[in-house]
Protein backbone atom coordinates (compact mmCIF):
# COMPACT_ATOMS: atom_id res chain seq x y z
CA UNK A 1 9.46 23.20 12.65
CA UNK A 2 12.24 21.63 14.14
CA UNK A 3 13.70 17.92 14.93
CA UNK A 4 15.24 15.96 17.64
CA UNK A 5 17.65 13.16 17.84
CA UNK A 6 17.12 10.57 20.00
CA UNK A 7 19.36 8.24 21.93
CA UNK A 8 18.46 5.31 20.02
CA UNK A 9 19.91 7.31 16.76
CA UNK A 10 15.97 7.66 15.84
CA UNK A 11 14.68 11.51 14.44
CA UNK A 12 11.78 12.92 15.63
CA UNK A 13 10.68 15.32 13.65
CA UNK A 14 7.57 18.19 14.79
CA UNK A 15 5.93 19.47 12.00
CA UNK A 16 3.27 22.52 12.09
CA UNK A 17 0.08 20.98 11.88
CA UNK A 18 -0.93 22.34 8.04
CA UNK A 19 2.26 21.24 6.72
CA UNK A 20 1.87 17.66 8.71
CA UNK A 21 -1.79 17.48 6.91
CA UNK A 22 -0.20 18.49 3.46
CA UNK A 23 2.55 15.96 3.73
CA UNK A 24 -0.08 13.30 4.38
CA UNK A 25 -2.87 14.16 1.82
CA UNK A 26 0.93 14.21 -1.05
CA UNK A 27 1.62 10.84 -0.16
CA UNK A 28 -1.80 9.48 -0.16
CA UNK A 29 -2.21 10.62 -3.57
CA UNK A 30 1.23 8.92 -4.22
CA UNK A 31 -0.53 6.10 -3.71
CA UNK A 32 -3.39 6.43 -5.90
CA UNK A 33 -1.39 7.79 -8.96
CA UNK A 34 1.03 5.06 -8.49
CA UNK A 35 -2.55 2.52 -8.40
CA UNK A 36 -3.98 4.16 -11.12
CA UNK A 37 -0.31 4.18 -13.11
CA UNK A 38 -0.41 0.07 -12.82
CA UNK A 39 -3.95 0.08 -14.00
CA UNK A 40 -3.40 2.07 -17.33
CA UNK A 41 0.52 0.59 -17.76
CA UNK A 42 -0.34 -2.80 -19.32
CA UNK A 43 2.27 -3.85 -16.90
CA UNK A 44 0.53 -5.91 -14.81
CA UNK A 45 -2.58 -7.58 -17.12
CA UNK A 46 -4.69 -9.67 -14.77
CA UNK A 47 -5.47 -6.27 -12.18
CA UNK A 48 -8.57 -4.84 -13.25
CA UNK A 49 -8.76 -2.42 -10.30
CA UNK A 50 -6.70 -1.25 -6.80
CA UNK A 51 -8.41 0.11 -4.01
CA UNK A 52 -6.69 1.28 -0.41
CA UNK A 53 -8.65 1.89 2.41
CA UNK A 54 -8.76 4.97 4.26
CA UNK A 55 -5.63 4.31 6.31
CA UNK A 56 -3.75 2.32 3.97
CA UNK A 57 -4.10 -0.91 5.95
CA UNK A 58 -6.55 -2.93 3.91
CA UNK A 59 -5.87 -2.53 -0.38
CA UNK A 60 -8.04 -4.65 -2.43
CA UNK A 61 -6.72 -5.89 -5.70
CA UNK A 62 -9.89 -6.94 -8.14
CA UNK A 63 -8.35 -9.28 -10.45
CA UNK A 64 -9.51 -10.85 -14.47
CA UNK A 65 -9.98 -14.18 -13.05
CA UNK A 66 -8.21 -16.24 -10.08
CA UNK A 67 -6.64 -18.70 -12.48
CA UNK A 68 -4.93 -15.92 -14.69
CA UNK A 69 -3.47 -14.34 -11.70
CA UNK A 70 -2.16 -17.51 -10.29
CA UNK A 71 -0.44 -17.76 -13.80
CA UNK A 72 0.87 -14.35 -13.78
CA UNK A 73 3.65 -12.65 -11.86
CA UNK A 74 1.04 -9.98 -10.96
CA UNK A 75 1.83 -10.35 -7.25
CA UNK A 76 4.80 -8.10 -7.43
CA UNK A 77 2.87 -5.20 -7.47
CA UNK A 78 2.38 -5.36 -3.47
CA UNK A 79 5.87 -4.66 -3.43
CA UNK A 80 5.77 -1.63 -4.82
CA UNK A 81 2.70 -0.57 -3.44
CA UNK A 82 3.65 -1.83 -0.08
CA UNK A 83 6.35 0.92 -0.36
CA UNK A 84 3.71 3.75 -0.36
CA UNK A 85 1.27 2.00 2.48
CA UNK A 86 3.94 1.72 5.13
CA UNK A 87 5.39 4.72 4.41
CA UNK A 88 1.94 6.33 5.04
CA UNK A 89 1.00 4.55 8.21
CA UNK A 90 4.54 5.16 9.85
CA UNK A 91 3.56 9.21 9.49
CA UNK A 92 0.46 8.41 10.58
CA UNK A 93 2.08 7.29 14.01
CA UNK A 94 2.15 3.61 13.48
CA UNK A 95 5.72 3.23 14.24
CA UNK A 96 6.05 -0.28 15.39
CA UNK A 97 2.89 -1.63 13.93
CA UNK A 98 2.48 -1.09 10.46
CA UNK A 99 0.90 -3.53 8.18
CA UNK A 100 -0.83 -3.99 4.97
CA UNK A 101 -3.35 -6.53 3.99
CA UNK A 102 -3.68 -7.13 0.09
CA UNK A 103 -6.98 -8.39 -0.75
CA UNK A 104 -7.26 -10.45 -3.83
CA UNK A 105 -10.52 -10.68 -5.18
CA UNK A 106 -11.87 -12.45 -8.71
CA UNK A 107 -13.61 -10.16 -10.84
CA UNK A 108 -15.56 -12.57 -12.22
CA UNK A 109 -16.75 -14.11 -8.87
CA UNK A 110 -16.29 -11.36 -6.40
CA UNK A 111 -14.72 -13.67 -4.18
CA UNK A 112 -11.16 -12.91 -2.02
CA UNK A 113 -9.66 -16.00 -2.90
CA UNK A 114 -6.69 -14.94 -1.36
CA UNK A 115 -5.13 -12.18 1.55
CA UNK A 116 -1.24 -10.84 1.83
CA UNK A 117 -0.09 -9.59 4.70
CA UNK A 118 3.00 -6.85 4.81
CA UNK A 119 5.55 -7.18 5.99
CA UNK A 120 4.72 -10.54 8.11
CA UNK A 121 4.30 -12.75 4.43
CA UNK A 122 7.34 -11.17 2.72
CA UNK A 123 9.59 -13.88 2.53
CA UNK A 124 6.73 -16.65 2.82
């Protein structure tokens, strides 16, 4: 509907409340297409299944085993789906606080044998 800039060179933008709830409900389904493209890809072969909670904070990666995922380059993938979960919370109004927590879990166990955090591990 219309846009402001700010001092600090920042945009705020006010959007009418249908097209706000559109916008939002597009890039949530970004997500899952882009989970559900790594799945079927072949790309990434340890990831049996990606699931992103409601607000994008908390994504659990269900992996073929903990030792063939340690083995595997696999981890990228939070990059890219990193991309999708910030994006999300920042137009969800977390502007300063945005983070994502990748669960890894073992298929075969069910255990989280391991927990990213984006973007405070990037570069860890």
């Amino acid at each position: 509907v219309e846009y402001t800039v700010n001092d600090d060179g920042s945009i705020t933008y006010v959007y009418e409340s249908g097209a706000y709830k559109e916008m939002l409900s597009e890039m949530r389904n970004g997500f899952d297409t882009t989970a559900s493209e790594v799945l079927s890809s072949g790309s990434y072969q340890t990831i049996t299944d990606i699931v992103g909670d409601s607000d994008l904070k908390n994504v659990d990666i269900t992996v073929s085993s903990q030792q063939e995922y340690e083995n595997s380059m696999d981890g990228f993938v939070m990059l890219g789906l990193y991309m999708y979960t910030g994006y999300y919370q920042v137009f969800c109004g977390a502007f300063d606080n945005y983070s994502t927590t990748f669960h890894i879990i073992d298929a075969a166990t069910g255990a989280e044998f391991d927990a990213v955090t984006y973007p405070d591990d990037i570069g860890n």
